[in-house]
PDB file of N, CA and C in Angstrom:
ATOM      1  N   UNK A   1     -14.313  18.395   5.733  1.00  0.00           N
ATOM      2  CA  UNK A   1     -14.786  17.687   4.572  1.00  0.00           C
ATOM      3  C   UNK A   1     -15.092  16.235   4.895  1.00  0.00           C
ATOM      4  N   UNK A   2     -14.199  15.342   4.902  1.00  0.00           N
ATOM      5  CA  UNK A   2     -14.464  14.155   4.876  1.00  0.00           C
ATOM      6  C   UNK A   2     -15.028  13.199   5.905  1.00  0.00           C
ATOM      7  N   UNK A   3     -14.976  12.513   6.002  1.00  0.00           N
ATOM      8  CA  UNK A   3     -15.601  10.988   6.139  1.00  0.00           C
ATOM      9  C   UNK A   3     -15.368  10.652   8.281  1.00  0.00           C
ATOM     10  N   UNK A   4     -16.240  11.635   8.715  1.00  0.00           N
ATOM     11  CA  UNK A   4     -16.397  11.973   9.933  1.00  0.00           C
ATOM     12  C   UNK A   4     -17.513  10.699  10.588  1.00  0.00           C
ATOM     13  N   UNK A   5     -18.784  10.887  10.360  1.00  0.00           N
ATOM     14  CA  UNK A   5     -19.306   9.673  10.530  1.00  0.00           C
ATOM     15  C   UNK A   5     -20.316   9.141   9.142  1.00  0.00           C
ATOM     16  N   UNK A   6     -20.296   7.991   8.505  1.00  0.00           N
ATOM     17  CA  UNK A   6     -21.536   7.458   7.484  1.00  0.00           C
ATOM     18  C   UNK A   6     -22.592   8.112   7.321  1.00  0.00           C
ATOM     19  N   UNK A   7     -23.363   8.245   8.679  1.00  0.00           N
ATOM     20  CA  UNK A   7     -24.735   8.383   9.005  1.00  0.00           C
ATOM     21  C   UNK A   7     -24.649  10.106   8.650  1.00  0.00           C
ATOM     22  N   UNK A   8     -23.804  10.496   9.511  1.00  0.00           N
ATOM     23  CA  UNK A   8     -24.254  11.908   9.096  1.00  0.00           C
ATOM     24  C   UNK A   8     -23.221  13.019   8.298  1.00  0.00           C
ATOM     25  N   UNK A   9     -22.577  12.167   7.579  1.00  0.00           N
ATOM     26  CA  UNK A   9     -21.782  13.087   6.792  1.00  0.00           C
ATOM     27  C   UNK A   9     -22.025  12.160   5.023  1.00  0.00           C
ATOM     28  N   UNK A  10     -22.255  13.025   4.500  1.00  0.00           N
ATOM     29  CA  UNK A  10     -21.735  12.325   2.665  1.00  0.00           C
ATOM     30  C   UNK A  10     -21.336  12.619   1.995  1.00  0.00           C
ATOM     31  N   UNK A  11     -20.420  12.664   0.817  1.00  0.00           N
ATOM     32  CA  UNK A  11     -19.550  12.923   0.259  1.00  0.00           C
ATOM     33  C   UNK A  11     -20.448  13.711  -0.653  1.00  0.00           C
ATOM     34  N   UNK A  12     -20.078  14.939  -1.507  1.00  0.00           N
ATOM     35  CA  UNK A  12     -20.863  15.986  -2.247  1.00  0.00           C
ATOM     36  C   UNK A  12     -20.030  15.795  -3.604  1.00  0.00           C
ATOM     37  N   UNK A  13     -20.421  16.406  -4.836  1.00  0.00           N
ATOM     38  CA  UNK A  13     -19.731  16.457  -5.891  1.00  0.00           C
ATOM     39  C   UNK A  13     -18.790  17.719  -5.501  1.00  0.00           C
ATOM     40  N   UNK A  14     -18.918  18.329  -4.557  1.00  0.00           N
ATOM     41  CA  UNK A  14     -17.535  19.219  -4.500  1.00  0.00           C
ATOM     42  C   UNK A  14     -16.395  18.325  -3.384  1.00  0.00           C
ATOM     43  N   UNK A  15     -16.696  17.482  -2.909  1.00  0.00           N
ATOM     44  CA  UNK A  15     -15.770  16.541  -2.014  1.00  0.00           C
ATOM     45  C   UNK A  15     -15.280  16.127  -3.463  1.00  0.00           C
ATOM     46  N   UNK A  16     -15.616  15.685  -4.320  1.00  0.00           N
ATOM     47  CA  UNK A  16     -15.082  14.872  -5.206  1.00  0.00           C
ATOM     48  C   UNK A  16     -14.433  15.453  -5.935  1.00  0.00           C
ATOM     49  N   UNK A  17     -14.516  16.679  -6.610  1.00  0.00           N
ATOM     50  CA  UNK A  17     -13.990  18.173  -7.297  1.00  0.00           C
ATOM     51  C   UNK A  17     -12.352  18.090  -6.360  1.00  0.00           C
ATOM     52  N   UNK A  18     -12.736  18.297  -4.602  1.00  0.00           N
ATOM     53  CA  UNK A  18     -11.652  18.282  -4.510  1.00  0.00           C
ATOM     54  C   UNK A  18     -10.203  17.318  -4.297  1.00  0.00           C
ATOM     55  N   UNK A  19     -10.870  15.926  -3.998  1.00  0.00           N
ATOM     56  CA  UNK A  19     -10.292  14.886  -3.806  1.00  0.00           C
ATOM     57  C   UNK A  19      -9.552  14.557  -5.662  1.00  0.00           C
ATOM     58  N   UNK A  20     -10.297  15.170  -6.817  1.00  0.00           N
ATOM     59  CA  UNK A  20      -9.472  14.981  -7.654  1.00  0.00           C
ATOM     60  C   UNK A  20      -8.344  16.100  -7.885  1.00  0.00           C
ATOM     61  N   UNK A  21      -8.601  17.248  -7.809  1.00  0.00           N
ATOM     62  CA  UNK A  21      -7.777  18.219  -7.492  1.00  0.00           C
ATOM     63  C   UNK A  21      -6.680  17.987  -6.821  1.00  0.00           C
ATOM     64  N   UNK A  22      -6.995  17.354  -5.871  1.00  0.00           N
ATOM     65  CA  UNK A  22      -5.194  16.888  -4.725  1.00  0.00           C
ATOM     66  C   UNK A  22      -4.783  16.100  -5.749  1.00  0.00           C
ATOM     67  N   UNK A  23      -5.486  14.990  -6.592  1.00  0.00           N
ATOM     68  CA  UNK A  23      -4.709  13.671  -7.351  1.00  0.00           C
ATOM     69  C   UNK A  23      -4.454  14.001  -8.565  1.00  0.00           C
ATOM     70  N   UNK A  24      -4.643  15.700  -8.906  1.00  0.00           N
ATOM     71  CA  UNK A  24      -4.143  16.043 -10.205  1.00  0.00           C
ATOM     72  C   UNK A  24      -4.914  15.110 -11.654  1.00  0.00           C
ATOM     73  N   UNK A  25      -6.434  14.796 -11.067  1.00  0.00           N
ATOM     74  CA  UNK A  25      -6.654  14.413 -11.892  1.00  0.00           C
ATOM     75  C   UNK A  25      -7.966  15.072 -12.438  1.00  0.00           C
ATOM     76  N   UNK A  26      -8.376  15.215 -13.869  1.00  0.00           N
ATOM     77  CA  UNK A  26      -9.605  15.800 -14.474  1.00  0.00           C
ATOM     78  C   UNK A  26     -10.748  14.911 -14.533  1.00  0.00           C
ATOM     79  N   UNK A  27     -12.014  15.376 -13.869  1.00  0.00           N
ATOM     80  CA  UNK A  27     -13.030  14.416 -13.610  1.00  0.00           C
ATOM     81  C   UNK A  27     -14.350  14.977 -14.728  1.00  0.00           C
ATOM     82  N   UNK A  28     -15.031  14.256 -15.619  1.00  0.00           N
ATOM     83  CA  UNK A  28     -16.491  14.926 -16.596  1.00  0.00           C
ATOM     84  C   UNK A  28     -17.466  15.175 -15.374  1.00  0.00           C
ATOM     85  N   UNK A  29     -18.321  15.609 -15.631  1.00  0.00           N
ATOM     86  CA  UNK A  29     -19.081  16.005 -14.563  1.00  0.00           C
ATOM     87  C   UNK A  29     -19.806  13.923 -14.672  1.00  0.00           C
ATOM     88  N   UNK A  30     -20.192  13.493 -15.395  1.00  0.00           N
ATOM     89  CA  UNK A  30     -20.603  12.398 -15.723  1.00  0.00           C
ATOM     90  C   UNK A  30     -19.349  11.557 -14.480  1.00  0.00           C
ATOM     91  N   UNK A  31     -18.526  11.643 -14.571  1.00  0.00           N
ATOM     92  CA  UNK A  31     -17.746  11.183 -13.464  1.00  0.00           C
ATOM     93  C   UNK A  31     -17.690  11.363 -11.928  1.00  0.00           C
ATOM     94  N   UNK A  32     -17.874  13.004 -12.040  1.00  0.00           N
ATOM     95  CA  UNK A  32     -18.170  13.233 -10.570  1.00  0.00           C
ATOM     96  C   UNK A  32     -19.168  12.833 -10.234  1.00  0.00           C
ATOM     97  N   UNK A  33     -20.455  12.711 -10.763  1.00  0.00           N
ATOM     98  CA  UNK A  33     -21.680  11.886 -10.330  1.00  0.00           C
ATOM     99  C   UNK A  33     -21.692  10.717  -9.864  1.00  0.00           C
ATOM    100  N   UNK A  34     -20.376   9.778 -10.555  1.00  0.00           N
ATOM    101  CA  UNK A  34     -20.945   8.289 -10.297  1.00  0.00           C
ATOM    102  C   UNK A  34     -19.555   8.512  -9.665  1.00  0.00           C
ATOM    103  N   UNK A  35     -18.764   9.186  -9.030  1.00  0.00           N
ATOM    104  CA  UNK A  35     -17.973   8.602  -7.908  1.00  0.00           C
ATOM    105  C   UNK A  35     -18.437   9.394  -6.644  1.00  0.00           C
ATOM    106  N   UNK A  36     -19.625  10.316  -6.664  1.00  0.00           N
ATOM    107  CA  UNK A  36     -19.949  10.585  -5.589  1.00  0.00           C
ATOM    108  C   UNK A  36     -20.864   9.675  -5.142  1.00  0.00           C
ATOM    109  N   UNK A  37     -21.796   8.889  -6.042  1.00  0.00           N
ATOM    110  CA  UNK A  37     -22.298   7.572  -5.268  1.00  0.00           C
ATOM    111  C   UNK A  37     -21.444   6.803  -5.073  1.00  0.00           C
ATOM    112  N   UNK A  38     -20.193   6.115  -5.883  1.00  0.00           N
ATOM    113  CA  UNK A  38     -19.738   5.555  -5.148  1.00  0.00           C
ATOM    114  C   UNK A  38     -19.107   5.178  -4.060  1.00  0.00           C
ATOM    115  N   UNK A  39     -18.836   6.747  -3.267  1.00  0.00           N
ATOM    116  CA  UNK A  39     -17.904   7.076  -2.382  1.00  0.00           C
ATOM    117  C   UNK A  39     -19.371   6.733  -0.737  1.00  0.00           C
ATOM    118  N   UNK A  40     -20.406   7.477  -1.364  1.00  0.00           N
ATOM    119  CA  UNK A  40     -21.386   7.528  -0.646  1.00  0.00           C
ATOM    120  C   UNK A  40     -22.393   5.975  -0.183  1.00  0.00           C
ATOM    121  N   UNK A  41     -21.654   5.282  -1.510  1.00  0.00           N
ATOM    122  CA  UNK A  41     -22.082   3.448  -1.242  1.00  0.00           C
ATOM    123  C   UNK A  41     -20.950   3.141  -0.594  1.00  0.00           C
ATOM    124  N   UNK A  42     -19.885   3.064  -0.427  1.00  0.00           N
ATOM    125  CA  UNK A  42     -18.970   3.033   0.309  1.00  0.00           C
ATOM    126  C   UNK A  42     -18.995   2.986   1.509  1.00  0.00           C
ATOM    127  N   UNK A  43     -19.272   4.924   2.075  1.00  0.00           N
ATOM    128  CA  UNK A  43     -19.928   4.988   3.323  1.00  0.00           C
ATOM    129  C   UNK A  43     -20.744   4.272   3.864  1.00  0.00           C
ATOM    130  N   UNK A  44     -22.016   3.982   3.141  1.00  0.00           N
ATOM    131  CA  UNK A  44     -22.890   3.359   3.536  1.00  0.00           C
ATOM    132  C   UNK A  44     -22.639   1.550   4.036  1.00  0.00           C
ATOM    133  N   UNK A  45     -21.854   1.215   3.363  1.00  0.00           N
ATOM    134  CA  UNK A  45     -21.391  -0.272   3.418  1.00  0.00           C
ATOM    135  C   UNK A  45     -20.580  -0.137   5.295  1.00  0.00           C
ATOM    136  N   UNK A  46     -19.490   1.006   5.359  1.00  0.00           N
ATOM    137  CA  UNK A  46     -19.072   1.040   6.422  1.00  0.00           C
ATOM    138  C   UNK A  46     -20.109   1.415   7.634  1.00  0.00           C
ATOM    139  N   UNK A  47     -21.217   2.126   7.409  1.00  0.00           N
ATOM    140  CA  UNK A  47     -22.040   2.355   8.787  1.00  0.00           C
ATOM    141  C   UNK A  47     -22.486   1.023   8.943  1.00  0.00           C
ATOM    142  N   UNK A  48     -23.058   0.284   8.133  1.00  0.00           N
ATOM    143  CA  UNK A  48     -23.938  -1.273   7.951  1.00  0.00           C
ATOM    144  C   UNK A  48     -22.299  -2.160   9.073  1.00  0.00           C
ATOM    145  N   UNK A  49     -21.387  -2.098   8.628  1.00  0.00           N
ATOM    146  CA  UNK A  49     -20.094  -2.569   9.362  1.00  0.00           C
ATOM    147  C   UNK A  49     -19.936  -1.804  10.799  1.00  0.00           C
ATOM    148  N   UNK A  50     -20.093  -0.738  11.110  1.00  0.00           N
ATOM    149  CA  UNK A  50     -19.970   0.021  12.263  1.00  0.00           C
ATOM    150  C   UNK A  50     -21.134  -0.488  13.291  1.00  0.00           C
ATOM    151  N   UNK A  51     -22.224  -0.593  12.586  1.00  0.00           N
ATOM    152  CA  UNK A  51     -23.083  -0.984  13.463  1.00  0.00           C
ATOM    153  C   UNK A  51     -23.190  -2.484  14.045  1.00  0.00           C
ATOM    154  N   UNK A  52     -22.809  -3.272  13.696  1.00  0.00           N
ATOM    155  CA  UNK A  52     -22.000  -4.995  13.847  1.00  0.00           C
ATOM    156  C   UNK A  52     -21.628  -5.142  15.399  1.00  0.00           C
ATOM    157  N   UNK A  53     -22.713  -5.617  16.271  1.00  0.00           N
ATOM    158  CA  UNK A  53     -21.570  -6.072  16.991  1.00  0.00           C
ATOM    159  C   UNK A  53     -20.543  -6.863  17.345  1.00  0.00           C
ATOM    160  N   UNK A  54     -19.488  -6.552  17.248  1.00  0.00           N
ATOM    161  CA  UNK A  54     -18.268  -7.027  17.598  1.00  0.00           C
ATOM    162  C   UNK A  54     -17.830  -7.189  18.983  1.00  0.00           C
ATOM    163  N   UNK A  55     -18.609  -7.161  19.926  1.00  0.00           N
ATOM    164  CA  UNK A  55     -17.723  -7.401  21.830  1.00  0.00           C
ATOM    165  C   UNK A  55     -17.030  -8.200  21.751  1.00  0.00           C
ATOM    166  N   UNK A  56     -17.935  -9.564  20.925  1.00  0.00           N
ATOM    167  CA  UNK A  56     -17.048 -10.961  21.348  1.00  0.00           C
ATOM    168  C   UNK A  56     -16.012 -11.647  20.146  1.00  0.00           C
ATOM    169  N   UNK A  57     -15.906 -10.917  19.439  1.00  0.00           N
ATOM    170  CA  UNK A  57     -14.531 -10.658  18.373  1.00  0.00           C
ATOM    171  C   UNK A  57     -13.109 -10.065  18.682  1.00  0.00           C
ATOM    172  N   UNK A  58     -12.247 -10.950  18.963  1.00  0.00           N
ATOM    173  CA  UNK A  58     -11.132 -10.831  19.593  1.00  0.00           C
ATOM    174  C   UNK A  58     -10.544  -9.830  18.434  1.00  0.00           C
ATOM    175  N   UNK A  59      -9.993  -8.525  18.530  1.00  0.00           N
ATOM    176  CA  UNK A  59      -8.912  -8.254  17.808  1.00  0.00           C
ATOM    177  C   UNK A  59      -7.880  -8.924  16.677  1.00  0.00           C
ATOM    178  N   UNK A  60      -7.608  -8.665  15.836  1.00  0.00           N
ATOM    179  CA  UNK A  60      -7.071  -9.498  15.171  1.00  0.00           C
ATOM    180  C   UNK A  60      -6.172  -8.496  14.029  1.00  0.00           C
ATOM    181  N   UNK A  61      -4.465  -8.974  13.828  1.00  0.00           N
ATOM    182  CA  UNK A  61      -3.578  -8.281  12.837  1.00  0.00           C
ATOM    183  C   UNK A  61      -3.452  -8.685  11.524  1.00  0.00           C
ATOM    184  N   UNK A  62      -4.160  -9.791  11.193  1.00  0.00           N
ATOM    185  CA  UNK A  62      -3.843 -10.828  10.141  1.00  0.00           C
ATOM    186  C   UNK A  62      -5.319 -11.169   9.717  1.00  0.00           C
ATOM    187  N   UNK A  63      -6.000 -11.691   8.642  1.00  0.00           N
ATOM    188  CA  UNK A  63      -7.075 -12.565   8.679  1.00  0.00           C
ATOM    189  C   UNK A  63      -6.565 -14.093   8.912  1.00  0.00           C
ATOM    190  N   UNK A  64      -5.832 -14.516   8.389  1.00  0.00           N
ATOM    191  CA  UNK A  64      -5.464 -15.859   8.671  1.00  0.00           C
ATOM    192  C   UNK A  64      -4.218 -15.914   9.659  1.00  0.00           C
ATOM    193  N   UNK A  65      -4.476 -16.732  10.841  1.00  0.00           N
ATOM    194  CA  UNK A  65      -3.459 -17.570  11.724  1.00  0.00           C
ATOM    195  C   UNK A  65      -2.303 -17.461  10.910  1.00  0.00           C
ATOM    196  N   UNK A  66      -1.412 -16.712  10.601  1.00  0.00           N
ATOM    197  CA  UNK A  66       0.007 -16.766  10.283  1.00  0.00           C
ATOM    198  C   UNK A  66       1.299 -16.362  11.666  1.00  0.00           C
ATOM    199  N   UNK A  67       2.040 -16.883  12.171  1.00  0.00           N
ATOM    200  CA  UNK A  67       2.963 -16.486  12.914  1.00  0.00           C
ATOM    201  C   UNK A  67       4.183 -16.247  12.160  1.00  0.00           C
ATOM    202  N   UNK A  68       4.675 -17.169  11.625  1.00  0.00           N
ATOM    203  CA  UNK A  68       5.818 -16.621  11.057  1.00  0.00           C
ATOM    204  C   UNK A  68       6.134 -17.421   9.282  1.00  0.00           C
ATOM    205  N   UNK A  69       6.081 -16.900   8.084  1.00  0.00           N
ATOM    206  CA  UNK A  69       6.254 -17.427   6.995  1.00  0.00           C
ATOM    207  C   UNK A  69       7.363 -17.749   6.432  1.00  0.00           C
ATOM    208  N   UNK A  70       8.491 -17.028   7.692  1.00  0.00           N
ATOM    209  CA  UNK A  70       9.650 -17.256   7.042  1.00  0.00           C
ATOM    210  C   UNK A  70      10.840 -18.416   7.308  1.00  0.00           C
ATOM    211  N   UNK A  71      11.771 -18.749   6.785  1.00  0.00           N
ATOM    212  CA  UNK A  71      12.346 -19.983   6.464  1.00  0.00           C
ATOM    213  C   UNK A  71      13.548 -20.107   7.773  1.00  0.00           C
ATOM    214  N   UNK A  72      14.233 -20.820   8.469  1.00  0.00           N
ATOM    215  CA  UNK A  72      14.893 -21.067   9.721  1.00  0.00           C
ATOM    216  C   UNK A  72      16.267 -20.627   8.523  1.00  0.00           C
ATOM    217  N   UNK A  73      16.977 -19.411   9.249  1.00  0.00           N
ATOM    218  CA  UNK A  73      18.280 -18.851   8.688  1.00  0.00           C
ATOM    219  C   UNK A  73      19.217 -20.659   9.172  1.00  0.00           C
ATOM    220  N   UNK A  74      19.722 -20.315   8.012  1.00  0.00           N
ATOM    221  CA  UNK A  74      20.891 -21.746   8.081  1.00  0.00           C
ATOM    222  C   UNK A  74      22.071 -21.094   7.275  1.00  0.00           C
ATOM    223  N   UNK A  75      23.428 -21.446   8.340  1.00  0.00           N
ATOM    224  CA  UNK A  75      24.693 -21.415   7.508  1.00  0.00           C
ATOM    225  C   UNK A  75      25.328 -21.494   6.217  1.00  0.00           C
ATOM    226  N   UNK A  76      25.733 -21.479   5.338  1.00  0.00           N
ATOM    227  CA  UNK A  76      26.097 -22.289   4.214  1.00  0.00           C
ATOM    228  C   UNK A  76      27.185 -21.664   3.496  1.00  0.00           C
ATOM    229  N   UNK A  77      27.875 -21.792   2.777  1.00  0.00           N
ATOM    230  CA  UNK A  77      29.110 -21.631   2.523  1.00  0.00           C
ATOM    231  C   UNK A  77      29.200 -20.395   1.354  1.00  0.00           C
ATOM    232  N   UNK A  78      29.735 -19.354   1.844  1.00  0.00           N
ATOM    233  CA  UNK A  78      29.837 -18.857   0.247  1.00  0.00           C
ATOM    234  C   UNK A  78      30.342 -18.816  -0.926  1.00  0.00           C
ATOM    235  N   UNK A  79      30.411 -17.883  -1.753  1.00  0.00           N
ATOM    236  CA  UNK A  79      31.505 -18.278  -3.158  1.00  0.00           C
ATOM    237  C   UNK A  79      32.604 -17.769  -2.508  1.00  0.00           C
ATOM    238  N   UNK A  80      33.678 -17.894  -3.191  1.00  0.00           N
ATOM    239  CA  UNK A  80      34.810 -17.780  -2.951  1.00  0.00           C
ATOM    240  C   UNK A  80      34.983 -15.854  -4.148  1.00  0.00           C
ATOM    241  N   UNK A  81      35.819 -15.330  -3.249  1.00  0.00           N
ATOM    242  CA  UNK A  81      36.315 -14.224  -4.246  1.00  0.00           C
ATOM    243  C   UNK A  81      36.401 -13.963  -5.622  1.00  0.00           C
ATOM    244  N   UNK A  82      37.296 -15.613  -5.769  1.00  0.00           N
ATOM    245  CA  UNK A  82      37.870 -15.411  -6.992  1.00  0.00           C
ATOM    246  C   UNK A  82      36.277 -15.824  -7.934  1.00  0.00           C
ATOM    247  N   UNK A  83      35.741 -16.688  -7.124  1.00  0.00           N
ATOM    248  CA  UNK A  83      34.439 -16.372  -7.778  1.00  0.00           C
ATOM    249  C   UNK A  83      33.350 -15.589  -8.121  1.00  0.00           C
ATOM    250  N   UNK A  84      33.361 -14.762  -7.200  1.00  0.00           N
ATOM    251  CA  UNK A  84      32.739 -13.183  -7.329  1.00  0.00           C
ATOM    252  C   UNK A  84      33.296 -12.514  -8.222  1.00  0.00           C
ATOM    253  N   UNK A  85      34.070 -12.375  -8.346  1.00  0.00           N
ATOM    254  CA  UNK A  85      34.870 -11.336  -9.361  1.00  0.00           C
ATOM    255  C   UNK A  85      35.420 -11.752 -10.940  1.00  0.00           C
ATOM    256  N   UNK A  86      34.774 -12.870 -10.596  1.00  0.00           N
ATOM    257  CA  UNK A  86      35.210 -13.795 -12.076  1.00  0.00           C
ATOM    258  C   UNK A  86      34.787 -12.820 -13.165  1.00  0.00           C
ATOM    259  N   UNK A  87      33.355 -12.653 -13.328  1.00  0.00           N
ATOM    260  CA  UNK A  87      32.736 -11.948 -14.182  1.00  0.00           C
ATOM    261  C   UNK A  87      33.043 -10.238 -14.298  1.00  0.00           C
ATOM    262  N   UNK A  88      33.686  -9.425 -13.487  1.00  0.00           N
ATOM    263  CA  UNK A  88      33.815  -8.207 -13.484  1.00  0.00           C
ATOM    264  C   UNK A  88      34.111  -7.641 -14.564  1.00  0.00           C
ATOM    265  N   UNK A  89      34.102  -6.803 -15.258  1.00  0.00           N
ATOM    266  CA  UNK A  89      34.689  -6.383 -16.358  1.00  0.00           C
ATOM    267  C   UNK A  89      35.986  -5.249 -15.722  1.00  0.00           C
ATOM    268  N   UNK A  90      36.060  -5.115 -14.617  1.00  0.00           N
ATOM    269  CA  UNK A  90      36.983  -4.082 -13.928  1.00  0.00           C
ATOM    270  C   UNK A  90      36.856  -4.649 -12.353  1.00  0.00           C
ATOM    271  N   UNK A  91      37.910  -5.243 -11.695  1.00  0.00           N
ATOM    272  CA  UNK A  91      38.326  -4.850 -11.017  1.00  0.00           C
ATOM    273  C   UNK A  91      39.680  -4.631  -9.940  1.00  0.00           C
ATOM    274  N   UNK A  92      39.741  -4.308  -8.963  1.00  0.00           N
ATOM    275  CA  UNK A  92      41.191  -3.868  -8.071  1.00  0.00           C
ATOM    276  C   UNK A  92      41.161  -3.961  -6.707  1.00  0.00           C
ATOM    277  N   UNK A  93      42.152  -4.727  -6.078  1.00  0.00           N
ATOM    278  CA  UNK A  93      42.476  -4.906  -5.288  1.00  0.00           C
ATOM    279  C   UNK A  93      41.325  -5.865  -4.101  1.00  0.00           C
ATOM    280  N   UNK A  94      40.780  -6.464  -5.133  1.00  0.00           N
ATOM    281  CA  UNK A  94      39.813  -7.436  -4.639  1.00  0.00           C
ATOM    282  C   UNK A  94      38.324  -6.961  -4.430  1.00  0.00           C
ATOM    283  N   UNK A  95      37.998  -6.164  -5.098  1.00  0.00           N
ATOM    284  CA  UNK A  95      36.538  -5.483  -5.409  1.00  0.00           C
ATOM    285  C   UNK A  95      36.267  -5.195  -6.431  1.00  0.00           C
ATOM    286  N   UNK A  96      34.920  -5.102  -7.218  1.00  0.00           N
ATOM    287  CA  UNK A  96      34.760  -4.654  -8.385  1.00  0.00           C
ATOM    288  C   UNK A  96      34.989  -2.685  -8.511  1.00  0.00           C
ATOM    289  N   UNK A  97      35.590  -2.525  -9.857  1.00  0.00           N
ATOM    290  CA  UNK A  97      35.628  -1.255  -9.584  1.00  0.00           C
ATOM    291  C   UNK A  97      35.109  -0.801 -10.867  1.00  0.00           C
ATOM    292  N   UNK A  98      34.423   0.665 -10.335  1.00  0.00           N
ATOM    293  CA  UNK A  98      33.427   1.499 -11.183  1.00  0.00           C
ATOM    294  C   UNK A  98      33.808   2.975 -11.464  1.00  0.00           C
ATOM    295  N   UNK A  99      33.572   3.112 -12.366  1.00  0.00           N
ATOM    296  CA  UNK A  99      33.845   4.898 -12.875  1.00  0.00           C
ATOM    297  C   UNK A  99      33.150   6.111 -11.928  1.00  0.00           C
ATOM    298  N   UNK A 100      34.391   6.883 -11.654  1.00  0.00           N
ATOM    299  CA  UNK A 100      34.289   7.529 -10.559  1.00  0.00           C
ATOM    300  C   UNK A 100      32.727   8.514 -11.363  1.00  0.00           C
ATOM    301  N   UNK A 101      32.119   8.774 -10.121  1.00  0.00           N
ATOM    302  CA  UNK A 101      30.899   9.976 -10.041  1.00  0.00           C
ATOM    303  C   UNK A 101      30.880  10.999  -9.306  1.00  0.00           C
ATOM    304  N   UNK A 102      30.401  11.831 -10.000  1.00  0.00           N
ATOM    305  CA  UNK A 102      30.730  13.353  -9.036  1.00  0.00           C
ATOM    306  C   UNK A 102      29.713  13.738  -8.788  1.00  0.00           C
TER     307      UNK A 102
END
């Protein structure tokens, strides 16, 4: 069925019949029409992209230069027990405690 190459494959109103079928969803025929062009403008956008040359386009995981966004881990003190447990409505032996589940 699907999306083998742009140029010589296109999506049919029975590609679309079945792609809603897997998603459990009900399509009007008025629907299957305009998502089989859209699937098929789609394609078409990706051959126009396939054909691009790219040699001298380095690979890339990100669009933007990001290395790392995240914040330098630093020490800091925690609450204290008796502060954790301040709010508990139940607990024992220095943990909050909860109604058993089976």
């Amino acid at each position: 069925m699907m999306l083998m190459n742009a140029a010589s494959k296109k999506i049919s109103e029975k590609d679309v019949e079945h792609i809603a079928n897997l998603a459990r969803i009900e399509l009007t025929e008025e629907e299957k029409r305009c998502f089989t062009e859209q699937f098929n403008t789609i394609l078409e956008y990706f051959e126009i992209i396939n054909n691009l040359d790219t040699e001298e386009v380095p690979p890339t995981s990100h669009v933007i230069d990001v290395t790392n966004a995240f914040r330098e881990d630093r020490v800091s003190p925690s609450l204290s027990m008796e502060d954790v447990l301040k709010n508990a409505s139940k607990k024992e032996r220095g943990f909050f405690k909860a109604p058993k589940i089976i």
